[in-house]
N, C-alpha and C. Protein backbone atom coordinates (compact mmCIF):
# COMPACT_ATOMS: atom_id res chain seq x y z
N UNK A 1 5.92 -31.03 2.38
CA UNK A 1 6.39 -32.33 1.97
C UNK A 1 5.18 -33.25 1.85
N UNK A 2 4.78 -33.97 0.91
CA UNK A 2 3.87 -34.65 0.57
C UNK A 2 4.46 -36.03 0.29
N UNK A 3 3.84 -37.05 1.57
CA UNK A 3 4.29 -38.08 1.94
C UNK A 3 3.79 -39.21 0.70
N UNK A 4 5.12 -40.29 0.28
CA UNK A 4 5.11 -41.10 -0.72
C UNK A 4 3.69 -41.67 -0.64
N UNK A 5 3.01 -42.34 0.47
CA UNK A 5 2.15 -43.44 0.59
C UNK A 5 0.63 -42.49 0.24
N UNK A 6 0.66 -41.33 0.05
CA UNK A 6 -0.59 -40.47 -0.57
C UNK A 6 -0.22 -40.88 -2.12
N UNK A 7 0.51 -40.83 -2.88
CA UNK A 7 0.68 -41.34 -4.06
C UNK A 7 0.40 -42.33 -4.36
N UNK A 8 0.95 -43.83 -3.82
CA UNK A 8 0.93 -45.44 -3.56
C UNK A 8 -0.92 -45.81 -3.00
N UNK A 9 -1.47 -44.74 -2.58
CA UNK A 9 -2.85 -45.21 -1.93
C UNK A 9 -4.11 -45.05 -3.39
N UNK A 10 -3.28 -43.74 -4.09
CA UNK A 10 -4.17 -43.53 -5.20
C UNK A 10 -3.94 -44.26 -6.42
N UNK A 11 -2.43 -45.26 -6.47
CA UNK A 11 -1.94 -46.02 -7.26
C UNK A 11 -3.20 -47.25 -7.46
N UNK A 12 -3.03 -47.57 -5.64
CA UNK A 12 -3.68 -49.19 -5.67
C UNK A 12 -5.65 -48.86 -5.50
N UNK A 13 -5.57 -47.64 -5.74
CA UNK A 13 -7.09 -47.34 -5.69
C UNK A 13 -7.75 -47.51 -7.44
N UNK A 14 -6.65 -47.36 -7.77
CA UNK A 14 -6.67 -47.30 -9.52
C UNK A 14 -6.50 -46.51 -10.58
N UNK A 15 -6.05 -44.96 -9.69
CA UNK A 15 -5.84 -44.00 -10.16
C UNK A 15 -4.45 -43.90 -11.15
N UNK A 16 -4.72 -43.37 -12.25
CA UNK A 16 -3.13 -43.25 -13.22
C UNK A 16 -2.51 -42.16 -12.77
N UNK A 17 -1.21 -41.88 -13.16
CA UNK A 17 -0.48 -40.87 -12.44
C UNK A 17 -1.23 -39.27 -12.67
N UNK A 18 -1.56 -39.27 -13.69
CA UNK A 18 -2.49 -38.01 -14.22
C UNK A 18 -3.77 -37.68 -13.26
N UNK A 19 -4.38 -38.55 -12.88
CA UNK A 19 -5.36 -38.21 -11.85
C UNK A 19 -4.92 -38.45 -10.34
N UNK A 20 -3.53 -38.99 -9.86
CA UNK A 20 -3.34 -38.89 -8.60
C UNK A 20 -2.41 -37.47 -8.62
N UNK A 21 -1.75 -36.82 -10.12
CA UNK A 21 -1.58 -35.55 -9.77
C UNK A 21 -2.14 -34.34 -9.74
N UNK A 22 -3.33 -34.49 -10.41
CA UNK A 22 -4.11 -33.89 -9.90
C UNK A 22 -5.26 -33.81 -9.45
N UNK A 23 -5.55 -34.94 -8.72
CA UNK A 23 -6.32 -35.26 -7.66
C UNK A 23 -6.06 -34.93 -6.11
N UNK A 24 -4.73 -35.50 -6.40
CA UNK A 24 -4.41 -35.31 -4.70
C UNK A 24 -2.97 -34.71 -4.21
N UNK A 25 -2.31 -34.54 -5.52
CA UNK A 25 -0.83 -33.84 -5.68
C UNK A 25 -0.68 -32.69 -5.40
N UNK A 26 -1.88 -32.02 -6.96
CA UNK A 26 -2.16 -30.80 -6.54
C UNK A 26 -3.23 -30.00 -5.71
N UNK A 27 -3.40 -30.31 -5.41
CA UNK A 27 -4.45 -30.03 -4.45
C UNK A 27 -3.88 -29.59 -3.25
N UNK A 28 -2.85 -30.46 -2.68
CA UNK A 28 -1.66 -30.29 -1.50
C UNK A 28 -0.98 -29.08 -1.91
N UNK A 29 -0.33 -29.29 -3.09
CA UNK A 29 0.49 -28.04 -3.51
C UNK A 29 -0.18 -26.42 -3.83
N UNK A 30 -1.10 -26.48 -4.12
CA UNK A 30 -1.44 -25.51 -4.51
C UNK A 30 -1.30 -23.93 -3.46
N UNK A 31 -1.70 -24.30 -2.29
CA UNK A 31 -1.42 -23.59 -1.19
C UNK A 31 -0.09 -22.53 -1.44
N UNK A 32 0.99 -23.50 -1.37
CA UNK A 32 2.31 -23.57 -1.53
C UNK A 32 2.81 -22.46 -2.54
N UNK A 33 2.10 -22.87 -3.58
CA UNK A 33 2.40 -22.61 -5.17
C UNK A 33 1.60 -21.07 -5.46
N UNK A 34 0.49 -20.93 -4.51
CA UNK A 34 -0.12 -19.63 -4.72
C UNK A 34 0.67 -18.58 -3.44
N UNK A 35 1.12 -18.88 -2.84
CA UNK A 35 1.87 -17.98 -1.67
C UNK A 35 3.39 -17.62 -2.31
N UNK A 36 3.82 -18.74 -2.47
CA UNK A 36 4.82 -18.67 -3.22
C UNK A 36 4.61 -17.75 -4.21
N UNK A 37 3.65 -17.25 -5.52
CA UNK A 37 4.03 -16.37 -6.77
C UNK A 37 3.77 -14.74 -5.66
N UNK A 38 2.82 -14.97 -4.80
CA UNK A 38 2.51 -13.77 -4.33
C UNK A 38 3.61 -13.16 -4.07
N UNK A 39 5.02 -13.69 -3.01
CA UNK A 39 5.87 -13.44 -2.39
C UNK A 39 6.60 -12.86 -3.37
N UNK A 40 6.89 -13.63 -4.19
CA UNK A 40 7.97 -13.31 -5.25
C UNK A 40 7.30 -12.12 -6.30
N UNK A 41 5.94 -11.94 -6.28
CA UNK A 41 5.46 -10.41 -7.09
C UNK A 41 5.44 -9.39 -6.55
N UNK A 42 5.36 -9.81 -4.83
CA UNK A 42 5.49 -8.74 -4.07
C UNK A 42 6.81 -8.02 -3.72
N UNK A 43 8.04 -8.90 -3.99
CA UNK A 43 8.98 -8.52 -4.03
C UNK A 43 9.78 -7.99 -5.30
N UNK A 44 9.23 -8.43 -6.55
CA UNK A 44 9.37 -7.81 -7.79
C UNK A 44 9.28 -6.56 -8.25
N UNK A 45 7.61 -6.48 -7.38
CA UNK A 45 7.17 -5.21 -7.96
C UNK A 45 7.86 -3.91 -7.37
N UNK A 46 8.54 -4.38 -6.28
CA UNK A 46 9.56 -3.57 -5.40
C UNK A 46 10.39 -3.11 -5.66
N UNK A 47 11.17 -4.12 -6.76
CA UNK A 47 12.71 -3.83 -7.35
C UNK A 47 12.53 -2.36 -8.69
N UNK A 48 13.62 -1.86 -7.79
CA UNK A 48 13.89 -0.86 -8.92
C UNK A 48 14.85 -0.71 -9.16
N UNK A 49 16.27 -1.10 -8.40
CA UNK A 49 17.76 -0.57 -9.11
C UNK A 49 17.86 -1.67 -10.54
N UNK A 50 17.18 -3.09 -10.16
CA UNK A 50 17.61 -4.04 -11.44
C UNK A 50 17.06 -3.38 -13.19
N UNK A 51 15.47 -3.04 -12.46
CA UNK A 51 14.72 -2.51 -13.29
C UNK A 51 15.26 -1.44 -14.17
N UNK A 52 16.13 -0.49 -13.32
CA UNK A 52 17.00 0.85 -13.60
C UNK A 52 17.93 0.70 -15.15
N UNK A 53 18.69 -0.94 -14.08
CA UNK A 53 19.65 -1.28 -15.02
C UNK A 53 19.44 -1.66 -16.04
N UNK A 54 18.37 -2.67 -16.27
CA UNK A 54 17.94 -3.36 -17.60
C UNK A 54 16.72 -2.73 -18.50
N UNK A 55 16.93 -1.49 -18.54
CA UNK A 55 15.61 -0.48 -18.81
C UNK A 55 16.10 -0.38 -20.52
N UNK A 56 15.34 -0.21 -21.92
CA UNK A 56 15.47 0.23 -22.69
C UNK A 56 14.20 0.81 -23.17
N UNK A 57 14.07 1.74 -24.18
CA UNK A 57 13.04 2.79 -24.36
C UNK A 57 11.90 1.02 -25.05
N UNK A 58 11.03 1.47 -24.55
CA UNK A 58 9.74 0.55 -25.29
C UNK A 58 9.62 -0.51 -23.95
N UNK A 59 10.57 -0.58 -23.00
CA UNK A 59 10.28 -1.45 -22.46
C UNK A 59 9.78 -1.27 -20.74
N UNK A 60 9.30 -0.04 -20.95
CA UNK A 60 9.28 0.57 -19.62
C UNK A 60 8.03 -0.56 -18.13
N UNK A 61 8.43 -0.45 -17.42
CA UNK A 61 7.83 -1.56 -16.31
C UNK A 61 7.24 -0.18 -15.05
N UNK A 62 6.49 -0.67 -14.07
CA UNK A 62 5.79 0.51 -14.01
C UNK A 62 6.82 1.45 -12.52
N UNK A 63 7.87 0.66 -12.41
CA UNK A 63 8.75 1.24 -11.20
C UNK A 63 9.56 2.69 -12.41
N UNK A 64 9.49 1.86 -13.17
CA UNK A 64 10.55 3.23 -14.10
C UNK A 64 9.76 4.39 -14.57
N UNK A 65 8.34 4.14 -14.81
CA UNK A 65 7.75 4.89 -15.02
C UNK A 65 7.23 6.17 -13.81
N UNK A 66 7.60 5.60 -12.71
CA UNK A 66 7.23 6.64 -11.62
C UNK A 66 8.74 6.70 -11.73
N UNK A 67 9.71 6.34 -11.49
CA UNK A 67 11.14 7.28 -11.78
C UNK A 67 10.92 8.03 -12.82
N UNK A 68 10.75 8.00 -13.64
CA UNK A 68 10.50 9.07 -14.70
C UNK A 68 9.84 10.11 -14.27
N UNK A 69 8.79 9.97 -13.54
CA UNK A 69 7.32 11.33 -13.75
C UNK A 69 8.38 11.68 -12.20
N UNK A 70 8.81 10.87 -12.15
CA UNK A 70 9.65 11.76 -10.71
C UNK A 70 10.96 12.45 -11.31
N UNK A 71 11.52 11.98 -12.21
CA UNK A 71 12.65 13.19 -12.78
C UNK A 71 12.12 14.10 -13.38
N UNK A 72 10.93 14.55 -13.63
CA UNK A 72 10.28 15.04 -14.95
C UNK A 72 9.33 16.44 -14.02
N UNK A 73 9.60 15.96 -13.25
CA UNK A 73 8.56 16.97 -11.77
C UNK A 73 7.13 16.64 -12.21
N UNK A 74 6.41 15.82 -12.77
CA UNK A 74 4.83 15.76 -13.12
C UNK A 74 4.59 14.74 -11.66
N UNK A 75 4.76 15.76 -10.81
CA UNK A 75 3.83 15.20 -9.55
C UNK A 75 3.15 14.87 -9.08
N UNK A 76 1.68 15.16 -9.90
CA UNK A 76 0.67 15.22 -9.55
C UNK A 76 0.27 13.99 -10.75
N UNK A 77 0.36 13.11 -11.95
CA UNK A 77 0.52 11.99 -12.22
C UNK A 77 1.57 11.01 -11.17
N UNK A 78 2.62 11.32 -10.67
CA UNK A 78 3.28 10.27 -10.02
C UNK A 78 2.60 10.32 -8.23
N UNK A 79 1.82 11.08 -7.91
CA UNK A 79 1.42 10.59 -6.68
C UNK A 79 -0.34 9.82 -6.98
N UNK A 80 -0.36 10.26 -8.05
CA UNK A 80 -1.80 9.38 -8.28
C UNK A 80 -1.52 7.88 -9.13
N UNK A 81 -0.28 7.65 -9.50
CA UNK A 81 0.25 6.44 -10.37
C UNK A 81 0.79 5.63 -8.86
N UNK A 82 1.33 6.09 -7.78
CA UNK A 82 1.61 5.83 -6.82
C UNK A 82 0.90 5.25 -5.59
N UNK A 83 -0.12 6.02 -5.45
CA UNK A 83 -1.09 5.78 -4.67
C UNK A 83 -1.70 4.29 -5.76
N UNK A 84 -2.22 4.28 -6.59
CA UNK A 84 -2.78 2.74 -7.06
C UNK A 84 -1.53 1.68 -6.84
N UNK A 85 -0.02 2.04 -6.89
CA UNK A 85 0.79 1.18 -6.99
C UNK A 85 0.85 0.92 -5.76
N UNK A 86 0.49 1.46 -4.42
CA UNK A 86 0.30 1.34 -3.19
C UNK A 86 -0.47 0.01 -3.13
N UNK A 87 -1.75 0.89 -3.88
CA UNK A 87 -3.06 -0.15 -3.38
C UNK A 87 -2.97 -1.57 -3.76
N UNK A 88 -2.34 -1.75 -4.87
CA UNK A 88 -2.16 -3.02 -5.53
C UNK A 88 -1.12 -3.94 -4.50
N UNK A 89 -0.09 -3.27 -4.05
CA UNK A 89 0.70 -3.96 -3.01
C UNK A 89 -0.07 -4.40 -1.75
N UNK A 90 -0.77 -3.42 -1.38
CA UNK A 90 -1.75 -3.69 -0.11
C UNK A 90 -2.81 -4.97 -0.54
N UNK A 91 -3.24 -4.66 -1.85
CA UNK A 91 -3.97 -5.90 -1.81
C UNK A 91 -3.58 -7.59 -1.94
N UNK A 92 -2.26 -7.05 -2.63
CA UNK A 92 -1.39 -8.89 -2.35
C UNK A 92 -1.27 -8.86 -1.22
N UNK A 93 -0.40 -8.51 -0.12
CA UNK A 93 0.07 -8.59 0.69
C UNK A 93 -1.37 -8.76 1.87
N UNK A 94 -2.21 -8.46 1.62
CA UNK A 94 -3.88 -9.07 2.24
C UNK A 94 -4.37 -10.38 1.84
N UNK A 95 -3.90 -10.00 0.44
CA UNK A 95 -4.33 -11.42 0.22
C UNK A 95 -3.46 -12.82 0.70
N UNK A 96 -2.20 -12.40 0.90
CA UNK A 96 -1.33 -13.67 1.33
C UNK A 96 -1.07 -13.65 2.93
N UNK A 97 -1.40 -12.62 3.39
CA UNK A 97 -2.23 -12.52 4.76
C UNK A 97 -3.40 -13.78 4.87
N UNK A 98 -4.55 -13.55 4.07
CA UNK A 98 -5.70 -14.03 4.00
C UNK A 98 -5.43 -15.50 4.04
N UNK A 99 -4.52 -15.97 2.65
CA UNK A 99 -4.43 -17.29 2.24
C UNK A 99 -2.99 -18.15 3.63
N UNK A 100 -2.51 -17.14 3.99
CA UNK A 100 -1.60 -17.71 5.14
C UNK A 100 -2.34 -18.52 6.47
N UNK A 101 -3.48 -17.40 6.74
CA UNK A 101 -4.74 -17.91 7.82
C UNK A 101 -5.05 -19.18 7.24
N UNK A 102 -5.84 -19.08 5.87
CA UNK A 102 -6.87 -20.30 5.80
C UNK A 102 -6.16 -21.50 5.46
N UNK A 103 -5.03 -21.35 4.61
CA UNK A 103 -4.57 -22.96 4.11
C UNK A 103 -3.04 -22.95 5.14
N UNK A 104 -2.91 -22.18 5.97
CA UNK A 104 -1.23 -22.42 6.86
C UNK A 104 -1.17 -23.49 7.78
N UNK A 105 -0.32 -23.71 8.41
CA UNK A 105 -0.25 -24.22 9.05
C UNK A 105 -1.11 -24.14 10.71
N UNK A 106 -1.69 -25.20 11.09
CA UNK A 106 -2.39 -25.29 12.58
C UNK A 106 -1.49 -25.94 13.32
N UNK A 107 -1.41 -24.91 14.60
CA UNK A 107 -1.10 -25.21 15.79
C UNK A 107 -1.73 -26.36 16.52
């Protein structure tokens, strides 16, 4: 929550709304706004029954594509397509680790 009188201070300082939003608006938000897309990609990239459902040929996303090499028995592409789809999760989920430490909240 970003208190009214941070707005009203950059008003009477002389700032127009364009530079108190992003001067001092976003700047606050950003934290917020970058944890926030992480969460929600990290939980995206997860989904597969929606993915299942709304699948048409040309439009393949990369959860369907390891369902595939997994109906298809090509195992040895789906544990190496797998293992990077690992790594890529491990690295958001570090990274919003990371960004939770530096911009979170202090005790």
């Amino acid at each position: 929550q970003i208190h009214k009188e941070l707005e009203e201070s950059a008003a009477m300082s002389g700032a127009s709304w364009g530079t108190t939003f992003r001067r001092v608006i976003l700047p606050l938000l950003k934290p917020g706004l970058v944890a926030g897309w992480i969460y929600v990609m990290i939980v995206s990239i997860r989904e597969l029954s929606s993915s299942i459902l709304l699948y048409s040929p040309g439009t393949e996303v990369l959860s369907i594509t390891i369902w595939e090499l997994w109906e298809n028995g090509q195992y040895v592409e789906l544990s190496a397509l797998g293992v990077l789809f690992i790594l890529a999760l491990f690295v958001l989920v570090m990274l919003a680790q990371w960004l939770g430490k530096r911009f979170g909240v202090k005790e």
